[in-house]
N, C-alpha and C. Protein backbone atom coordinates (compact mmCIF):
# COMPACT_ATOMS: atom_id res chain seq x y z
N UNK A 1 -7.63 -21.38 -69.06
CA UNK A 1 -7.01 -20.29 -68.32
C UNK A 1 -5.86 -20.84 -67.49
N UNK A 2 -4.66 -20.01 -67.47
CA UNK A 2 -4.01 -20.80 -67.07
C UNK A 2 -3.41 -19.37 -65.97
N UNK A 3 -2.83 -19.59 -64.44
CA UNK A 3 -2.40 -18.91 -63.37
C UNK A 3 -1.14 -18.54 -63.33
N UNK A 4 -0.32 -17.42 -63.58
CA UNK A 4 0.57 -17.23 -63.70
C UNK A 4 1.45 -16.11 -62.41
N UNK A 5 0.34 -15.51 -61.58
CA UNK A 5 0.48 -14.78 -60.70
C UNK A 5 -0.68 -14.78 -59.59
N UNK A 6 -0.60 -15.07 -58.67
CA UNK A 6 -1.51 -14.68 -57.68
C UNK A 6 -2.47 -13.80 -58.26
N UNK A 7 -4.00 -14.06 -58.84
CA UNK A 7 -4.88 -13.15 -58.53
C UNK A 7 -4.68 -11.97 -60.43
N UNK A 8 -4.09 -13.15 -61.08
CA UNK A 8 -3.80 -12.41 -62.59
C UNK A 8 -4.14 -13.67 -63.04
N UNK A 9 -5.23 -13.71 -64.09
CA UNK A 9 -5.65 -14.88 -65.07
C UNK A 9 -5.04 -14.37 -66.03
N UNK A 10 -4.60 -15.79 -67.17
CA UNK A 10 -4.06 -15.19 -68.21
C UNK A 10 -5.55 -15.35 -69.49
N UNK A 11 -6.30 -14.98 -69.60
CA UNK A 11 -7.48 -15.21 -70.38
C UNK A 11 -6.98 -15.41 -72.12
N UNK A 12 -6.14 -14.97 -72.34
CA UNK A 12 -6.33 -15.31 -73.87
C UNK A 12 -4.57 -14.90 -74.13
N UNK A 13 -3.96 -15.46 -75.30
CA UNK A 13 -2.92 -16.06 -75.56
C UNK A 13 -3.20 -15.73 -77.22
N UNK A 14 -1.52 -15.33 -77.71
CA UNK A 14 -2.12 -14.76 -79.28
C UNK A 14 -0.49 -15.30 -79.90
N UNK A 15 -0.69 -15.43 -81.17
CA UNK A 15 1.10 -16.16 -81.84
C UNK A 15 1.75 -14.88 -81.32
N UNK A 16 2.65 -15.36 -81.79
CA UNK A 16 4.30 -14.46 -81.79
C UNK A 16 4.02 -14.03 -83.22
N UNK A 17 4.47 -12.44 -83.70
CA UNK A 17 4.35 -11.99 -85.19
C UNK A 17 5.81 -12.66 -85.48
N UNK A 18 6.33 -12.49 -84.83
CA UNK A 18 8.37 -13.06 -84.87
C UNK A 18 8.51 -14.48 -85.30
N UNK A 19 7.27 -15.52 -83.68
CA UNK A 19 7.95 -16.78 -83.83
C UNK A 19 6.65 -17.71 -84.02
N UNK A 20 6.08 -17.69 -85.33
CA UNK A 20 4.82 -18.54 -85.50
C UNK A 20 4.55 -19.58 -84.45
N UNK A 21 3.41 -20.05 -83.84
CA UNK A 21 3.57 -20.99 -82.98
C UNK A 21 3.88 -20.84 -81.86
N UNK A 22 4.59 -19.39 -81.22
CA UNK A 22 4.87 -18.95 -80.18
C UNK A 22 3.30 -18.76 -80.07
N UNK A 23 3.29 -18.71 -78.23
CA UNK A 23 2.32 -18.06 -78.09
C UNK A 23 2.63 -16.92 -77.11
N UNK A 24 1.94 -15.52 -77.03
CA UNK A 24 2.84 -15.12 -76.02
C UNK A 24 1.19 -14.59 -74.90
N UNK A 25 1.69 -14.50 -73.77
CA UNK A 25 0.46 -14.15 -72.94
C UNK A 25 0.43 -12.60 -72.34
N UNK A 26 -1.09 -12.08 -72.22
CA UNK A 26 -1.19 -10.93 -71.38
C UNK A 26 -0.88 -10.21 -70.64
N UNK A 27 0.43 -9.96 -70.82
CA UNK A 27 1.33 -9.36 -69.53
C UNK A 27 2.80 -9.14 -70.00
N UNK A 28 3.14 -8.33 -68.73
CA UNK A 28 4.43 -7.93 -68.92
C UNK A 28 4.88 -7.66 -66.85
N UNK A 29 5.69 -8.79 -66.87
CA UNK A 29 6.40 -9.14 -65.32
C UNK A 29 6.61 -8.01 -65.10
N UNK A 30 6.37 -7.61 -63.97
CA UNK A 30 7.19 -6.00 -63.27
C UNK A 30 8.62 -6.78 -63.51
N UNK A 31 9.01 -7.45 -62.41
CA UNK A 31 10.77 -8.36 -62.59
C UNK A 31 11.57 -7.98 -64.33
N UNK A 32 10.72 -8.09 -64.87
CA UNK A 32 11.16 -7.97 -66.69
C UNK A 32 11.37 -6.47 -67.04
N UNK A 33 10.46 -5.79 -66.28
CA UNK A 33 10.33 -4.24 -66.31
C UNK A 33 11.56 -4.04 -66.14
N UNK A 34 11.74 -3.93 -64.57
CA UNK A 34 12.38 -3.42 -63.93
C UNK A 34 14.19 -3.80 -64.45
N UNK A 35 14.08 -5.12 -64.47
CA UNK A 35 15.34 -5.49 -64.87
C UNK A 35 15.67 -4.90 -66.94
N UNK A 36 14.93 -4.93 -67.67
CA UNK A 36 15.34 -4.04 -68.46
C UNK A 36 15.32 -2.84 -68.74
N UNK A 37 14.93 -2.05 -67.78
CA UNK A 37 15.19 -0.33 -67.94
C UNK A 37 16.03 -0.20 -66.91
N UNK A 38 16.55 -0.85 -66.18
CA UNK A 38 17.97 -0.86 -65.34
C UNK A 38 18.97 -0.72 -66.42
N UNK A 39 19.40 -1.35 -67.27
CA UNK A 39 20.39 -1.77 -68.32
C UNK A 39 20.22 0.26 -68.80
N UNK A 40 19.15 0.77 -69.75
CA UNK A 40 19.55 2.01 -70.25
C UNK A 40 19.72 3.30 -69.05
N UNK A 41 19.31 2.68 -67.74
CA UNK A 41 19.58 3.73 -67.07
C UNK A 41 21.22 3.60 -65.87
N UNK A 42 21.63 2.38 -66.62
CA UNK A 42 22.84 2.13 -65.67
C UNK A 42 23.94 2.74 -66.98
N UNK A 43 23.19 2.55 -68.10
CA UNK A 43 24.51 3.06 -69.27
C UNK A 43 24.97 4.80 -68.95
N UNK A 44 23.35 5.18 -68.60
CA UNK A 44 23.37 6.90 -69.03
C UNK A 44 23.95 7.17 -67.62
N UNK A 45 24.43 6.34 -66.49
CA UNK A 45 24.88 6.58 -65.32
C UNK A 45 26.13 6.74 -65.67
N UNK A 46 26.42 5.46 -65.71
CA UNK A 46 28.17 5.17 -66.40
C UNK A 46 28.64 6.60 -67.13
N UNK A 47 27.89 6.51 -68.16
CA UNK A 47 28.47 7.58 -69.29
C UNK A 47 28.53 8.93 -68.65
N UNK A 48 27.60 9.94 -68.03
CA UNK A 48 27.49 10.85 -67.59
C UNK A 48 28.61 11.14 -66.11
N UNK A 49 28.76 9.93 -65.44
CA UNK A 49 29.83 10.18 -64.67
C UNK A 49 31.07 9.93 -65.36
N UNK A 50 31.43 9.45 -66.23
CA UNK A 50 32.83 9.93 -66.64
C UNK A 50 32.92 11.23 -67.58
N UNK A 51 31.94 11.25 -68.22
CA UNK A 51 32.25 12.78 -68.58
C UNK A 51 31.55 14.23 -67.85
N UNK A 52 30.88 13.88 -66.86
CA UNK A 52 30.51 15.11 -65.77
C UNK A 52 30.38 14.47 -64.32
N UNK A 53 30.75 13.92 -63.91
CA UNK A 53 30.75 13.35 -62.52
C UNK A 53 29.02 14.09 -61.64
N UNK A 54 28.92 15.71 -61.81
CA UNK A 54 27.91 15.77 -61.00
C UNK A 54 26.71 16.05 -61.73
N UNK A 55 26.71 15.41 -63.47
CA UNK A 55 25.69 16.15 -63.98
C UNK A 55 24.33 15.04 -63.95
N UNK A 56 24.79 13.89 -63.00
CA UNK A 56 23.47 12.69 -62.40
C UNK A 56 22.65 13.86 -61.70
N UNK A 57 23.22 14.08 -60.70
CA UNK A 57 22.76 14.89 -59.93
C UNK A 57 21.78 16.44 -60.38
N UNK A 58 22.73 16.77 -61.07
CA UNK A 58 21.64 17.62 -61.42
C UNK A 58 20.48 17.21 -62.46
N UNK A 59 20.22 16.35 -63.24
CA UNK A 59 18.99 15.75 -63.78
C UNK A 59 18.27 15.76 -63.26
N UNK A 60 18.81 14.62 -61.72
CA UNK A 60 17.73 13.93 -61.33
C UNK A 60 16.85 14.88 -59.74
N UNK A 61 18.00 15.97 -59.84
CA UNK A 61 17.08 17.16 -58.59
C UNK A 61 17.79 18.71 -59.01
N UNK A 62 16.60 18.37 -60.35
CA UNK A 62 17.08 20.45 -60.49
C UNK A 62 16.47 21.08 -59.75
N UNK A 63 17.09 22.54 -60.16
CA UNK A 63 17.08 23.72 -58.75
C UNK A 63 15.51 24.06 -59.14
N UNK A 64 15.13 24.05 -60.37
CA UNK A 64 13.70 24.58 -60.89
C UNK A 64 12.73 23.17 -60.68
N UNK A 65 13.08 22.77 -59.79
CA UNK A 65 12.32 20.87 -60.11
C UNK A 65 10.76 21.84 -60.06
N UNK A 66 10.51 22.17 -59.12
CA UNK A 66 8.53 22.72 -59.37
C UNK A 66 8.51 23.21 -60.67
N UNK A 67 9.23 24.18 -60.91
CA UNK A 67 8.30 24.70 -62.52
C UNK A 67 8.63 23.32 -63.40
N UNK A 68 9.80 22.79 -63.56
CA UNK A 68 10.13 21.03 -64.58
C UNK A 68 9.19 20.71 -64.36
N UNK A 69 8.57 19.92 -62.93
CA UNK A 69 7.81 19.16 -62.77
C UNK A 69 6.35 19.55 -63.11
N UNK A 70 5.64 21.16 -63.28
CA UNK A 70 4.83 21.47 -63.69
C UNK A 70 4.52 21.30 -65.17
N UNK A 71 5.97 21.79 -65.42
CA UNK A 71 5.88 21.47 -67.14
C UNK A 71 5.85 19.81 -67.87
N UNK A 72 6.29 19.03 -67.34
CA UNK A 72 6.14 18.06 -67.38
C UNK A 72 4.84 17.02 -67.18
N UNK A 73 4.17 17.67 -66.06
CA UNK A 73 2.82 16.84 -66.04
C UNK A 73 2.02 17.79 -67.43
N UNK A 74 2.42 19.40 -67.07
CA UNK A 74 1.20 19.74 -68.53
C UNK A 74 1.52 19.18 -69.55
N UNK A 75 3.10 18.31 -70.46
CA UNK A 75 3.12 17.67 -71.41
C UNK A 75 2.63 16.68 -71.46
N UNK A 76 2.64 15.60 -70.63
CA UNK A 76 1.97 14.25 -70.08
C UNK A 76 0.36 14.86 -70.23
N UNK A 77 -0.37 15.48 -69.88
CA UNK A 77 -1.75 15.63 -70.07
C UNK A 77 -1.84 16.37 -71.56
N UNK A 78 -0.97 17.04 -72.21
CA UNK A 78 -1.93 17.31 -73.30
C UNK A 78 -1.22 16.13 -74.25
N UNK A 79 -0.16 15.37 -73.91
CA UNK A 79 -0.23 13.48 -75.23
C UNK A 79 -1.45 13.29 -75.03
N UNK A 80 -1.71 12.62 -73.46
CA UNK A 80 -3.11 12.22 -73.16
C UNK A 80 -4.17 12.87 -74.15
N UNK A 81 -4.40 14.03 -74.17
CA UNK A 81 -5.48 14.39 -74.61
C UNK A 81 -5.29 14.50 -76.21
N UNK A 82 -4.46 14.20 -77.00
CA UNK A 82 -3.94 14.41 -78.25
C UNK A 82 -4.15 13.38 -78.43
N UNK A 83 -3.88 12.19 -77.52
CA UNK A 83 -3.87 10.46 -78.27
C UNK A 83 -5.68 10.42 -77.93
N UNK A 84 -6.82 10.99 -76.77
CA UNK A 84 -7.70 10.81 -76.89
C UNK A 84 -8.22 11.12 -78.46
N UNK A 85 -7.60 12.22 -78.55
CA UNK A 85 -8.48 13.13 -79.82
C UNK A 85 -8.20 12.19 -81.25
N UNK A 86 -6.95 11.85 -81.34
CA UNK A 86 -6.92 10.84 -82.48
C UNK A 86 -6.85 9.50 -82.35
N UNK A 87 -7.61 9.14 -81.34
CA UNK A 87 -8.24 8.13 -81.11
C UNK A 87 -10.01 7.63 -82.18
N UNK A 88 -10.30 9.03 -81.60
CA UNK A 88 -11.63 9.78 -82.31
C UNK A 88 -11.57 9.21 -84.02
N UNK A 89 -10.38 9.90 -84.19
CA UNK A 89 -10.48 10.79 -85.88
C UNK A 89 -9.71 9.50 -86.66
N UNK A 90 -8.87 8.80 -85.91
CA UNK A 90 -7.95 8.04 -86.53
C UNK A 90 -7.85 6.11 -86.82
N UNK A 91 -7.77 5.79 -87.54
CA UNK A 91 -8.19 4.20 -87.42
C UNK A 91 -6.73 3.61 -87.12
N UNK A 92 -5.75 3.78 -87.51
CA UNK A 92 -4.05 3.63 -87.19
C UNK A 92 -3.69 4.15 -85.43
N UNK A 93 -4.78 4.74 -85.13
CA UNK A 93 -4.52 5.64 -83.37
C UNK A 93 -5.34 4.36 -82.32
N UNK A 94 -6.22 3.82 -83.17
CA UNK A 94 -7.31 2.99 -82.25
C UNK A 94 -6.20 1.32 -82.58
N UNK A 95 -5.60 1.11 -83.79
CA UNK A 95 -5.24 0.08 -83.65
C UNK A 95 -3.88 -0.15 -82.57
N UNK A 96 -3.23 0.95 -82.66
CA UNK A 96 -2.04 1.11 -81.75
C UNK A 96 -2.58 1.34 -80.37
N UNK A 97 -3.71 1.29 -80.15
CA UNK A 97 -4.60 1.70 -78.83
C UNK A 97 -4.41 0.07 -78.18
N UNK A 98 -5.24 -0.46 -79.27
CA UNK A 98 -5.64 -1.77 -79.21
C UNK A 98 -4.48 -2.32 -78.65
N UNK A 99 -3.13 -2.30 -79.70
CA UNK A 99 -2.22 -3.82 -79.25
C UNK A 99 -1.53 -3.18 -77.92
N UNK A 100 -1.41 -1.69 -77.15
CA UNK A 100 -1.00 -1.86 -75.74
C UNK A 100 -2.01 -2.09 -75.13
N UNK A 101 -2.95 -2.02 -75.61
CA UNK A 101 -4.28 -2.47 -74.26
C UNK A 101 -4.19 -4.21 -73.98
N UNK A 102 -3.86 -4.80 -75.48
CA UNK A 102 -3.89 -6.23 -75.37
C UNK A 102 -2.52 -6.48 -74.52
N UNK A 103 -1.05 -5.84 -74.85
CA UNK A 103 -0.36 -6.34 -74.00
C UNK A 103 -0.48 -5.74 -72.17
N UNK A 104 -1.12 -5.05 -72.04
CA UNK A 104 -1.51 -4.09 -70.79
C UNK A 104 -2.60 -4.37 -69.88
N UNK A 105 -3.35 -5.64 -70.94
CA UNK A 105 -4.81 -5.42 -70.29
C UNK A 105 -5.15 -6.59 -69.24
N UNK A 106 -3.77 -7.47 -68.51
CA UNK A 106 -3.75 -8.77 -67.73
C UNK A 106 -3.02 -7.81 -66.83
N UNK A 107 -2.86 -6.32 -66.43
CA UNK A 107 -1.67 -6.10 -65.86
C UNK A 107 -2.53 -5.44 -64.44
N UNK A 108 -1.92 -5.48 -63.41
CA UNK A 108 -2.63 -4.95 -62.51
C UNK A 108 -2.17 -3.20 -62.55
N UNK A 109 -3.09 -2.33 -61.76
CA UNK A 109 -3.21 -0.91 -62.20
C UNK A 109 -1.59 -0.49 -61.58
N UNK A 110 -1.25 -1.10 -60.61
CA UNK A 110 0.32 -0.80 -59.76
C UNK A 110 1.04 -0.81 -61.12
N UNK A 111 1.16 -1.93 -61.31
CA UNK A 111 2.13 -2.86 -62.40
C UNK A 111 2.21 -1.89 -63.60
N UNK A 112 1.49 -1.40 -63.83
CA UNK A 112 1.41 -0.33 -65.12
C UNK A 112 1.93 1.08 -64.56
N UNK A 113 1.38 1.57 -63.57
CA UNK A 113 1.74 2.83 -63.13
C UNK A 113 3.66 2.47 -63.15
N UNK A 114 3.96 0.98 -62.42
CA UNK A 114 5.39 1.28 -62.43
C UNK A 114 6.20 1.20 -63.63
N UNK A 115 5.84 0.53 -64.29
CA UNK A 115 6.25 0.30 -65.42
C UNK A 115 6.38 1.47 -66.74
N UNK A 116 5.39 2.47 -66.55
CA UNK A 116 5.44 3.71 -66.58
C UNK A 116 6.36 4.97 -65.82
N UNK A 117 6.81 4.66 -65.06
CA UNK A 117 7.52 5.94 -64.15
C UNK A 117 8.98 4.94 -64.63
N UNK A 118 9.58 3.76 -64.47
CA UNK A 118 10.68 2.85 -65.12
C UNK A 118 10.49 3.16 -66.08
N UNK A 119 10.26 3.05 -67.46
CA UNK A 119 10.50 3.54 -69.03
C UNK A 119 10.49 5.04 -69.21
N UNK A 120 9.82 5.56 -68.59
CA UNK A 120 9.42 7.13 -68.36
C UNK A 120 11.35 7.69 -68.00
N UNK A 121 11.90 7.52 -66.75
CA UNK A 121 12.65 8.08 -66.21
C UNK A 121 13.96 7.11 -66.85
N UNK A 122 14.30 5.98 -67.22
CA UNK A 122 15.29 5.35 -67.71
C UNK A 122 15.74 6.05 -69.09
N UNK A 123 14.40 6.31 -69.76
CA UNK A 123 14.51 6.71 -71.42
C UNK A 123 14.70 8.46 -71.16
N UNK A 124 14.18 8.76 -70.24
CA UNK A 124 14.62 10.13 -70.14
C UNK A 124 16.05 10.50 -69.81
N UNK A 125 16.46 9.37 -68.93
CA UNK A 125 18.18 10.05 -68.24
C UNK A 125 18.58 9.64 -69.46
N UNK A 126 18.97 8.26 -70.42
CA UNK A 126 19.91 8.05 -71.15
C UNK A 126 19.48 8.86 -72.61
N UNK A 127 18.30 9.22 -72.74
CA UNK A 127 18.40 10.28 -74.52
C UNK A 127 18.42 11.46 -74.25
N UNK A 128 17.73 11.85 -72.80
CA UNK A 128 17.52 13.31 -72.87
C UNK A 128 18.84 13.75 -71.93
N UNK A 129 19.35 13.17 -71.09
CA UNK A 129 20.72 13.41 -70.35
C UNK A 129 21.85 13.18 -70.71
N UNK A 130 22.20 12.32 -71.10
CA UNK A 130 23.62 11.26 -71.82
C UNK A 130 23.20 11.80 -73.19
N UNK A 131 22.46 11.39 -74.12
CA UNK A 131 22.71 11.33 -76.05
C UNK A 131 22.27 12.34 -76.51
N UNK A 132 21.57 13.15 -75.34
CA UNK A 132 21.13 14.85 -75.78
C UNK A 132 22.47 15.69 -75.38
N UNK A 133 22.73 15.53 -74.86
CA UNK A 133 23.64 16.22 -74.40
C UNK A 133 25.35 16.25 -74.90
N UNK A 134 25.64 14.98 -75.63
CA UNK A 134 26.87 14.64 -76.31
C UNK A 134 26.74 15.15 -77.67
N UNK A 135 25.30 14.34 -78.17
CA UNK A 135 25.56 14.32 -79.59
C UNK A 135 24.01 15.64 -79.87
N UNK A 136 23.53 16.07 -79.46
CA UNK A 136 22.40 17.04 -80.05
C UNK A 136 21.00 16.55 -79.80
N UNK A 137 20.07 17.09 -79.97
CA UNK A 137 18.69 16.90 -79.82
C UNK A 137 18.01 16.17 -81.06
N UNK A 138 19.00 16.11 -82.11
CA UNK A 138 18.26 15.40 -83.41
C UNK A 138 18.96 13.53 -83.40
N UNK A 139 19.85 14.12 -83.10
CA UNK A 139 20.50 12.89 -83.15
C UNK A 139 19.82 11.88 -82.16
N UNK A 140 19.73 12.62 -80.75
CA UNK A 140 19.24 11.59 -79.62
C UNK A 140 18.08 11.62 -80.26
N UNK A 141 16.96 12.45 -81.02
CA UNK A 141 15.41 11.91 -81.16
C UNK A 141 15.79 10.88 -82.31
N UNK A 142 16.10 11.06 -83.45
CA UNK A 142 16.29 9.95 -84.13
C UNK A 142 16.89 8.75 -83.58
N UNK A 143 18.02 8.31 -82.58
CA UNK A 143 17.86 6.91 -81.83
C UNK A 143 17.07 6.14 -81.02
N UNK A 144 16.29 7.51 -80.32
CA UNK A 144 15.09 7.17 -79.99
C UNK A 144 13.61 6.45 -80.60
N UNK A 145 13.39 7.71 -81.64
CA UNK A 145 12.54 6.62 -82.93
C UNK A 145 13.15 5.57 -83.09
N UNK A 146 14.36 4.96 -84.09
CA UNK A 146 15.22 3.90 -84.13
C UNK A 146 14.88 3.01 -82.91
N UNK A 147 15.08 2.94 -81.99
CA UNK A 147 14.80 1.89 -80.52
C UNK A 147 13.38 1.79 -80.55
N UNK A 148 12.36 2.60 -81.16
CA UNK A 148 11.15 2.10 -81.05
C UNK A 148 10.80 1.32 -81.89
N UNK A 149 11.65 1.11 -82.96
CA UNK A 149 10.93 0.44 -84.33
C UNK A 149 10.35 -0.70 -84.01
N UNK A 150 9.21 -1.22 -84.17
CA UNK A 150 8.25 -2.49 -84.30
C UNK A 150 8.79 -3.29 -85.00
N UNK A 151 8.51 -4.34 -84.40
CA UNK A 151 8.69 -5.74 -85.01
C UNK A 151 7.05 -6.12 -85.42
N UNK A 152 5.70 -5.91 -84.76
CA UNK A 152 4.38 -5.77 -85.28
C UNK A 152 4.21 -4.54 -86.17
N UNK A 153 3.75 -5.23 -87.18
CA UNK A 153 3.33 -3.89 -88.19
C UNK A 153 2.14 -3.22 -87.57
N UNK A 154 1.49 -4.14 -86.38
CA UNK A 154 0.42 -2.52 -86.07
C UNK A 154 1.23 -1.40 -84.90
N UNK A 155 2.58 -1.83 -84.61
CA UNK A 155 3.12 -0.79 -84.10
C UNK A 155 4.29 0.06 -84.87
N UNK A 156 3.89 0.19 -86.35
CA UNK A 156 4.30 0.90 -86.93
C UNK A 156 4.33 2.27 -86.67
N UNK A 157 3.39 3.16 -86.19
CA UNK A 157 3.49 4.25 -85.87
C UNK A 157 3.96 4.86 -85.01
N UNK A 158 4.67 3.95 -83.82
CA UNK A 158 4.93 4.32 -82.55
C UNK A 158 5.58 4.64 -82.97
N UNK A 159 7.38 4.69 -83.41
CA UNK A 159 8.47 4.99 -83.32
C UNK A 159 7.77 6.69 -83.80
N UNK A 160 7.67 6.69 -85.11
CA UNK A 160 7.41 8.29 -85.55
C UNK A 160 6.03 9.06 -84.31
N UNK A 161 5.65 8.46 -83.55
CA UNK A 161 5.19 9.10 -82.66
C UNK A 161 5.72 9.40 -81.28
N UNK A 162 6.56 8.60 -81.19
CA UNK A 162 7.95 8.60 -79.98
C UNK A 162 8.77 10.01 -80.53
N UNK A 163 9.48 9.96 -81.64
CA UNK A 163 10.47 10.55 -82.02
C UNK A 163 9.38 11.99 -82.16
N UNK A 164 8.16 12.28 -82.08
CA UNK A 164 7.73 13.58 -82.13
C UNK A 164 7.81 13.96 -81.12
N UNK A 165 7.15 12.93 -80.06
CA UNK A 165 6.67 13.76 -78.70
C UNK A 165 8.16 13.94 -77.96
């Protein structure tokens, strides 16, 4: 076992599918988080202020924010309950279960919650604000799938499950 954070063991260590011989460990740095969903949410900044200067602003505090924000947690709870259910029924739902739990499962409960609200709100301003809004709703979901594509074949399914939800 080797200490990589105050009070985070790294218990187990698995190859690289990429770099044989790599090994990579249980976790994912908030610092790593944070600093790469800065990059897609500094683009959809850039971009949106030169072609609407105040349309940051309205994304990020619409006039309807309670009913958004209602509608939004009811989408967030029925994935939840959709990925429970084919969890159940599905052997491709439990393996994609599996490899974020393995990269997720050294992470403390903060560390995940943030890392969640960072990918959550970065991927939302730049496809659903900036590439929804230039180029259409098909176009931004298909770059979206596209940016999810796996390099692990057991995360083959994510992208076509990204690009649905």
């Amino acid at each position: 076992m080797s200490m990589t954070e105050p009070g985070i063991k790294v218990v187990a260590t698995r190859e690289s599918p990429l770099h044989p011989g790599v090994k990579l460990e249980r976790r994912l740095p908030p610092f790593y988080a944070t600093f790469f969903y800065a990059f897609p949410a500094a683009v959809a900044w850039i971009w949106l202020y030169f072609v609407r200067p105040g349309r940051s602003l309205e994304l990020w505090a619409p006039a309807d924010w309670p009913r958004s924000l209602a509608i939004g947690a009811g989408a967030g709870l029925a994935v939840v309950a959709l990925s429970m259910l084919c969890s159940r029924a599905f052997a491709w739902t439990r393996r994609l279960e599996a490899e974020f739990g393995w990269i997720l499962g050294a992470q403390k409960g903060w560390t995940i919650v943030w890392i969640a609200l960072l990918s959550g709100c970065a991927e939302e301003y730049l496809f659903r604000g900036a590439l929804q809004e230039k180029f259409g709703i098909w176009t931004a979901t298909a770059v979206f799938a596209l940016i999810h594509w796996p390099l692990n074949p057991n995360f083959l399914p994510w992208p076509f499950i990204a690009g649905l939800v």
